[in-house]
N, C-alpha and C. Protein backbone atom coordinates (compact mmCIF):
# COMPACT_ATOMS: atom_id res chain seq x y z
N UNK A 1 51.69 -22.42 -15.37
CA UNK A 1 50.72 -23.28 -14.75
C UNK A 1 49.88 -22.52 -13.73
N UNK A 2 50.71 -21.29 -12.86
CA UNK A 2 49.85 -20.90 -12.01
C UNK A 2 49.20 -19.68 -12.71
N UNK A 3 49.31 -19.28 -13.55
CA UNK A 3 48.73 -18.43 -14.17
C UNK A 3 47.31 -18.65 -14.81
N UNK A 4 47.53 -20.23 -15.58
CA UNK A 4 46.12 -20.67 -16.27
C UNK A 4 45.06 -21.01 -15.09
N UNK A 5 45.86 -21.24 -14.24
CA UNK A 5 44.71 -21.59 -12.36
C UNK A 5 44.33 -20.63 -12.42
N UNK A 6 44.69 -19.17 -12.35
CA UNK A 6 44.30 -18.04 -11.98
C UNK A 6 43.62 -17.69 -12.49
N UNK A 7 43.94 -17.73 -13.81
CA UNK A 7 42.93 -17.18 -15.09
C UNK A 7 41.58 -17.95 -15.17
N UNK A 8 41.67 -19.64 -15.44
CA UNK A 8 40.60 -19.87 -14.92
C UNK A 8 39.95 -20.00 -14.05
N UNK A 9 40.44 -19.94 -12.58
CA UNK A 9 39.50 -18.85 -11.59
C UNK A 9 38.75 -17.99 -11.69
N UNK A 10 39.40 -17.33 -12.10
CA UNK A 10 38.84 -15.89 -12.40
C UNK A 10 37.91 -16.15 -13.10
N UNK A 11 37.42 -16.44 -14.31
CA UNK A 11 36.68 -16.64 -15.37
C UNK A 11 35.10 -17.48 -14.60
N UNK A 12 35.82 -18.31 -13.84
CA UNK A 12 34.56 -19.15 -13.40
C UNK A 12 34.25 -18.02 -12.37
N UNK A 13 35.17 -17.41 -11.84
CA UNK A 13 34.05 -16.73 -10.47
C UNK A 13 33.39 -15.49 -11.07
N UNK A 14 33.97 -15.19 -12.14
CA UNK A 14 33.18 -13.82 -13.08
C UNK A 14 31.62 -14.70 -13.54
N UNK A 15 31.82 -15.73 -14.21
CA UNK A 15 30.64 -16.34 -14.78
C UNK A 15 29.73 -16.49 -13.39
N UNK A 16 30.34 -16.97 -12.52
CA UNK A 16 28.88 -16.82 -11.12
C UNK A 16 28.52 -16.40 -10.75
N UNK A 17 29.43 -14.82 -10.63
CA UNK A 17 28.47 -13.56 -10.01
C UNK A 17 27.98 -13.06 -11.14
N UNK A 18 28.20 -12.46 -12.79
CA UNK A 18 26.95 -12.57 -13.31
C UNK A 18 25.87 -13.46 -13.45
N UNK A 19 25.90 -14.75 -13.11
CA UNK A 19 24.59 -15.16 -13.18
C UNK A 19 23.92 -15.16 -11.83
N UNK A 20 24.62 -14.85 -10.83
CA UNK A 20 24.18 -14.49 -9.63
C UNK A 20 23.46 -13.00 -9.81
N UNK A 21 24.31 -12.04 -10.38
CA UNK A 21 23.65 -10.50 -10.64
C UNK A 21 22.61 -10.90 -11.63
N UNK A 22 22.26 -11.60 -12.37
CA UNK A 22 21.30 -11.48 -13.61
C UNK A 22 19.97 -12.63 -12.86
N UNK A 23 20.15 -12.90 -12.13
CA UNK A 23 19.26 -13.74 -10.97
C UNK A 23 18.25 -12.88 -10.72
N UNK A 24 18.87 -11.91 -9.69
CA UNK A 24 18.77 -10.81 -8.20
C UNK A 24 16.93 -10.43 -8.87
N UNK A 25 16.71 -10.03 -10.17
CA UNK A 25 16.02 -9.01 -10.44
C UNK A 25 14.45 -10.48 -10.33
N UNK A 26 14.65 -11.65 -10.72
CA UNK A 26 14.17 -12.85 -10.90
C UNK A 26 13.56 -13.15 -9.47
N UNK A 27 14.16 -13.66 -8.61
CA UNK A 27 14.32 -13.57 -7.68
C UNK A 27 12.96 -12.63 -6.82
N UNK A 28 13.24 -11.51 -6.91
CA UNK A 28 12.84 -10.41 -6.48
C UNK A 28 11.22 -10.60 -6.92
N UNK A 29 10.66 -10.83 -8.65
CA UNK A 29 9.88 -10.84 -8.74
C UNK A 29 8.76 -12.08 -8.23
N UNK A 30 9.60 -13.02 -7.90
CA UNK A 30 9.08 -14.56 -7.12
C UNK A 30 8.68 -14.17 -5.68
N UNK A 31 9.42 -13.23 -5.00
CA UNK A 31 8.84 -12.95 -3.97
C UNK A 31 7.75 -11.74 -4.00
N UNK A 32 7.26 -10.88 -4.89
CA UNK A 32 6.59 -10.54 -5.59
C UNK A 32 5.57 -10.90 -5.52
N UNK A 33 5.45 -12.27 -6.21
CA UNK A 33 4.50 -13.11 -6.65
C UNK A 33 4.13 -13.74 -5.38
N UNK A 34 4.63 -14.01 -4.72
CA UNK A 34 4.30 -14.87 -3.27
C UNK A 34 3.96 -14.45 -2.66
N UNK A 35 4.06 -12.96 -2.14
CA UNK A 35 3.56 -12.04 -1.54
C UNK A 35 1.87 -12.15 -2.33
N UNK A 36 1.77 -12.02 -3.32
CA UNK A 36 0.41 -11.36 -3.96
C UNK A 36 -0.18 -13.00 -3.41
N UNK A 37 0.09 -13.95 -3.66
CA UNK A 37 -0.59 -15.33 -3.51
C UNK A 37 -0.98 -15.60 -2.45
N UNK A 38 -0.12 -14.88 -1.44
CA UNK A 38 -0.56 -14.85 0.02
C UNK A 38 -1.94 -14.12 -0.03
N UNK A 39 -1.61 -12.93 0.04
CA UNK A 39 -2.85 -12.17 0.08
C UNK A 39 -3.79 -12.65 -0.68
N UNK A 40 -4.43 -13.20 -1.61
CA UNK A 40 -5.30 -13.41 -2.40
C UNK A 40 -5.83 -14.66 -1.81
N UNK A 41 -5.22 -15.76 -1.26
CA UNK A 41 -5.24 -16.68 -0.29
C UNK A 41 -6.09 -16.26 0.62
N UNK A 42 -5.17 -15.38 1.47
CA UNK A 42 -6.49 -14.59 2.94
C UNK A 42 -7.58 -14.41 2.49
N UNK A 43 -7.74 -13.19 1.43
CA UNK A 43 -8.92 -12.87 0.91
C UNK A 43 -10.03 -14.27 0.20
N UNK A 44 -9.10 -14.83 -0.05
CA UNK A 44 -10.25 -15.90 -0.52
C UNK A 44 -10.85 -16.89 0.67
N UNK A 45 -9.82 -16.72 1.84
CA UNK A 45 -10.44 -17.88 3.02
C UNK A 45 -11.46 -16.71 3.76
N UNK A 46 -11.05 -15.33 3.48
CA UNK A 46 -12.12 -14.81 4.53
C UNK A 46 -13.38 -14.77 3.55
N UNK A 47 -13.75 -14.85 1.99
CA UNK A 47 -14.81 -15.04 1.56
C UNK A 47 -15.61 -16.02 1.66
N UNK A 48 -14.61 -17.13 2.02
CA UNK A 48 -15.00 -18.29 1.54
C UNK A 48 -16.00 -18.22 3.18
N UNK A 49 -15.20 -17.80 4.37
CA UNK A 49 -15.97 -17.92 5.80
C UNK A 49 -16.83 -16.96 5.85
N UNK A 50 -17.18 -15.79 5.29
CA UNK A 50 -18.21 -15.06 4.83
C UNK A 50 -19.55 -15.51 4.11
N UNK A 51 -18.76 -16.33 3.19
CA UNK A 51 -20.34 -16.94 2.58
C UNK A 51 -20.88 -18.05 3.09
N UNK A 52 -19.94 -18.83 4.02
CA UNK A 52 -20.70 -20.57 4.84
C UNK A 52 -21.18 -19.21 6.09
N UNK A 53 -21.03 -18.22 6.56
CA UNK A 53 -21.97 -17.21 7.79
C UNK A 53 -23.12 -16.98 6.99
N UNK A 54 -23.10 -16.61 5.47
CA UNK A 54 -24.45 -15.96 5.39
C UNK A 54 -25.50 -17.26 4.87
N UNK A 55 -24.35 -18.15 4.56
CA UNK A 55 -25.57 -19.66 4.18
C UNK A 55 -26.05 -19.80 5.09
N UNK A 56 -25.53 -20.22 6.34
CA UNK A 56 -25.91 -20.66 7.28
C UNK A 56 -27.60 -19.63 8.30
N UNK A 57 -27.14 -18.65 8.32
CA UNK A 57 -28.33 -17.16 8.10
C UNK A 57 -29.24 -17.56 7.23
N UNK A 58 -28.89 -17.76 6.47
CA UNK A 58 -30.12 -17.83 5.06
C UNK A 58 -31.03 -19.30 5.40
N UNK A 59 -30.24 -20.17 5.45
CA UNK A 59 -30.63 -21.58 6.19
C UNK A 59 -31.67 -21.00 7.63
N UNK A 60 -31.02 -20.61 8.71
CA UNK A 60 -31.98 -20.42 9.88
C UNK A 60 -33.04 -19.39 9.46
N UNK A 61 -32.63 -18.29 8.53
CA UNK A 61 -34.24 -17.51 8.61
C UNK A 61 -35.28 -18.68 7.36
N UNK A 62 -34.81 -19.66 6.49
CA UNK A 62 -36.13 -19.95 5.73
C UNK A 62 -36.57 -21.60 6.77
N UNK A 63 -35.69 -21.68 7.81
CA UNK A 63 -36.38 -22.92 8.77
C UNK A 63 -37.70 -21.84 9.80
N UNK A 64 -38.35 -22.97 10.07
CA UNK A 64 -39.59 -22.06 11.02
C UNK A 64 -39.08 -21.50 12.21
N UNK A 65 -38.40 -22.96 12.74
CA UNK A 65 -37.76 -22.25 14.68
C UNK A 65 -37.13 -20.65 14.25
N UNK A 66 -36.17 -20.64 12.88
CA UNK A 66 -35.28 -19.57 13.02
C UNK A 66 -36.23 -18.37 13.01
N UNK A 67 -37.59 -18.43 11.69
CA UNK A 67 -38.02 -17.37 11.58
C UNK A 67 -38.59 -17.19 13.03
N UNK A 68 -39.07 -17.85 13.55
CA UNK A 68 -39.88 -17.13 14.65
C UNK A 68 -38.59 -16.31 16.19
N UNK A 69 -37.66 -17.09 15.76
CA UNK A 69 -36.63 -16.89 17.00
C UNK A 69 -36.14 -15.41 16.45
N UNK A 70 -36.28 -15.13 15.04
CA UNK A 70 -36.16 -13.20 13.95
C UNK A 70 -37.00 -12.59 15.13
N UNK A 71 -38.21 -13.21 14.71
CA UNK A 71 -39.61 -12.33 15.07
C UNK A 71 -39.64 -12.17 16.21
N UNK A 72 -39.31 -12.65 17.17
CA UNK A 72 -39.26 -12.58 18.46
C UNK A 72 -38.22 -11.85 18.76
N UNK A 73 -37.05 -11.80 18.33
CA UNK A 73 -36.35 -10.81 18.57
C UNK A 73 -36.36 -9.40 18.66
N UNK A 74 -37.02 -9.14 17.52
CA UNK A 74 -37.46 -7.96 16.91
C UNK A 74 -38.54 -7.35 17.49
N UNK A 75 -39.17 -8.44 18.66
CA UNK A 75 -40.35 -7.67 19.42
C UNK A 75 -41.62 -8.34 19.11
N UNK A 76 -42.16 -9.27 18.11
CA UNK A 76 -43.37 -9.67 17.77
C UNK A 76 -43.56 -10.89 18.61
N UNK A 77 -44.46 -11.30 18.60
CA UNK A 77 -45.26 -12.18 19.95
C UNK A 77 -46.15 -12.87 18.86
N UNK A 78 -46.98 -14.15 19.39
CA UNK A 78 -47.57 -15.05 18.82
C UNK A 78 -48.99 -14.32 18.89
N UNK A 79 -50.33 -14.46 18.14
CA UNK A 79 -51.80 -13.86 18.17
C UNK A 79 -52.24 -14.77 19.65
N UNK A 80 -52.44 -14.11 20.53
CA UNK A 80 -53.15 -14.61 22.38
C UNK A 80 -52.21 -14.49 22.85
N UNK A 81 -50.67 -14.51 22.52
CA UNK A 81 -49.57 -14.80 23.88
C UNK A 81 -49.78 -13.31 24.23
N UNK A 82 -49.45 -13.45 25.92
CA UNK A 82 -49.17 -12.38 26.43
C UNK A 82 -47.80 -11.74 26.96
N UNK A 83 -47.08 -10.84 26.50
CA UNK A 83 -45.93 -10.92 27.01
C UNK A 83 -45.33 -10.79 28.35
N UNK A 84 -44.71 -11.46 28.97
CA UNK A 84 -44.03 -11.46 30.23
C UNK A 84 -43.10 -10.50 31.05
N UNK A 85 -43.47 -9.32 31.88
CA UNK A 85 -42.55 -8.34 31.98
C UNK A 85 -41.94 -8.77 33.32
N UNK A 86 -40.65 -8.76 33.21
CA UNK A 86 -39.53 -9.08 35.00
C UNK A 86 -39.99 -7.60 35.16
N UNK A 87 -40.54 -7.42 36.42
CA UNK A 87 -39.91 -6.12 37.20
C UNK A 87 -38.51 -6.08 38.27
């Protein structure tokens, strides 16, 4: 009687650590994969906030206030204005 306990002990704890060892490699590639999903994630939220910056750019230079607030930056002045120097 204590022998067939033993034996089937044994048998069940052999069957769990191979499917525990035949796991490990499974496993491994899920974190793998999660890793890559992460990253591809970042990269896609920093494109995604890259392209609502350059819409938004593209939006202010084809409005008028924006173009002229370019042009003014850049040094150009209206035809009669005179420019204003602080000393």
């Amino acid at each position: 009687m204590a022998a067939r306990f033993i034996t089937r002990t044994f048998w069940i704890l052999l069957a769990i650590g191979i499917g525990v060892y035949g796991s490990i490699s499974a496993w491994k590639l899920a974190r793998v994969q999660q890793e890559d999903a992460v990253l591809t994630h970042q990269k896609m939220q920093a494109a995604q906030t890259e392209k609502a910056d350059l819409l938004m750019e593209r939006a202010r230079r084809e409005n008028p206030s924006g173009r002229e607030e370019l042009a003014r930056s850049k040094g150009y002045i209206k035809e009669g204005e005179v420019r204003l120097e602080i000393r």
